[in-house]
C-alpha atoms as a PDB file:
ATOM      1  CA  UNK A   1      64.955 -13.728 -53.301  1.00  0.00           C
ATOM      2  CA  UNK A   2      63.674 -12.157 -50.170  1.00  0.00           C
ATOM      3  CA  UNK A   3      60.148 -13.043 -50.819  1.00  0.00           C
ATOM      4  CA  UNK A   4      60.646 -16.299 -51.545  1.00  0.00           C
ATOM      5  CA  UNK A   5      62.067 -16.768 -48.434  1.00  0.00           C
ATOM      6  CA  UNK A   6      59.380 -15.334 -46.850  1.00  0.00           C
ATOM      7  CA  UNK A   7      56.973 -17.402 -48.996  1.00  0.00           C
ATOM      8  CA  UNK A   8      59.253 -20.214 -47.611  1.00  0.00           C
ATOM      9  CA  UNK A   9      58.825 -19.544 -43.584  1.00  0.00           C
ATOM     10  CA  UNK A  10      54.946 -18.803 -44.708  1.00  0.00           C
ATOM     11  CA  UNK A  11      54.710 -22.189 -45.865  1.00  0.00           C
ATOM     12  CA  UNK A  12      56.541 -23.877 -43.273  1.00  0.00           C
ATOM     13  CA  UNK A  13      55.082 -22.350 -40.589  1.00  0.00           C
ATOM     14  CA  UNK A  14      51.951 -23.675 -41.254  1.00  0.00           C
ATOM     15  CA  UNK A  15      53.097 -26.770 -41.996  1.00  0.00           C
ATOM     16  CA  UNK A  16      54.511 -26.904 -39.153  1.00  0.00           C
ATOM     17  CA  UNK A  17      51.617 -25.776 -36.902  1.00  0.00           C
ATOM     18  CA  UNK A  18      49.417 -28.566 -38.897  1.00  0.00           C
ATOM     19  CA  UNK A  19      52.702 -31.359 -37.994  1.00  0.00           C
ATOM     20  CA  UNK A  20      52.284 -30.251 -34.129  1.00  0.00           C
ATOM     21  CA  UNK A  21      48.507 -30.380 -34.070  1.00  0.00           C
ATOM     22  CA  UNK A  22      47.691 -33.024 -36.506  1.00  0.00           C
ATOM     23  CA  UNK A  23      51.009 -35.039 -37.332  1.00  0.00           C
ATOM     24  CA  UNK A  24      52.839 -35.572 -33.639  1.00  0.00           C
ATOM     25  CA  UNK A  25      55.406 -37.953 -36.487  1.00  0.00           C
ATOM     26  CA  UNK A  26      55.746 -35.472 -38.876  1.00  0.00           C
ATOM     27  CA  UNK A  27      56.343 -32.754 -36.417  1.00  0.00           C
ATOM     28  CA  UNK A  28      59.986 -32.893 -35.446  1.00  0.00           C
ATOM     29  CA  UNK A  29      60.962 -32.775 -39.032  1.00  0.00           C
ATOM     30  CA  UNK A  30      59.050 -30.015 -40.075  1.00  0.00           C
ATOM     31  CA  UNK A  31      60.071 -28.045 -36.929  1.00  0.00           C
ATOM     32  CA  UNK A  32      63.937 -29.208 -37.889  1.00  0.00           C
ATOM     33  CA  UNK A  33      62.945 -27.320 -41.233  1.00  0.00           C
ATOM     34  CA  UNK A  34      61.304 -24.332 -39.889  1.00  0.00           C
ATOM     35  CA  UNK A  35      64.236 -23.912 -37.404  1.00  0.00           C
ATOM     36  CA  UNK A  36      66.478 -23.992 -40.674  1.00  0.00           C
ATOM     37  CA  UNK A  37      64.142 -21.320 -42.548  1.00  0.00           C
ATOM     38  CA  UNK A  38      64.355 -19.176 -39.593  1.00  0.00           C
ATOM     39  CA  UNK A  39      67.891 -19.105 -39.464  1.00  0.00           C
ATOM     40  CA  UNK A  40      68.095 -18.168 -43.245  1.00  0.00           C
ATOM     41  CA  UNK A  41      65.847 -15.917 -43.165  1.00  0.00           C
ATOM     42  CA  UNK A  42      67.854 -14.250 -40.182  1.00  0.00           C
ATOM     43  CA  UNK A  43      71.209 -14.411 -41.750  1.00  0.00           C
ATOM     44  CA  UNK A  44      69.377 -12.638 -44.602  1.00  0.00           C
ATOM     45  CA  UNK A  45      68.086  -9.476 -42.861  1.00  0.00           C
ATOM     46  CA  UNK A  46      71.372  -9.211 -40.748  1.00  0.00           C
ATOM     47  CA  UNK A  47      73.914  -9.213 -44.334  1.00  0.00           C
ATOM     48  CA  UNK A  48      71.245  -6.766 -45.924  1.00  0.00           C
ATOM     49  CA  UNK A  49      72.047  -8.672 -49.150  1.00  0.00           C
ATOM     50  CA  UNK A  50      69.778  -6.787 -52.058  1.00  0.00           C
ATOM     51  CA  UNK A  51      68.653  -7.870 -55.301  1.00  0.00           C
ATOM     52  CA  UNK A  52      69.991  -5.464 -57.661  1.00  0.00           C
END
């Protein structure tokens, strides 16, 4: 679960990057969905939740 999540901010990251440089329309919704990713991915490490 945790590396999907990382796989996740991976790809939306540089999605992200390529929506600010490339795709000034595109942008604030991929940057909406980073923010989102970020904030899941936070709320991951802080419960410590572990596969089993």
């Amino acid at each position: 679960m945790v590396a999907a999540l990382w796989v996740l901010f991976v790809i939306l990251l540089v999605a992200w990057v390529l929506g600010w440089t490339a795709f000034h329309v595109a942008g604030g919704l991929i940057h909406i969905l980073l923010v989102v990713a970020v904030i899941v991915l936070v709320y991951n490490l802080v419960t410590g939740r572990r596969v089993v």
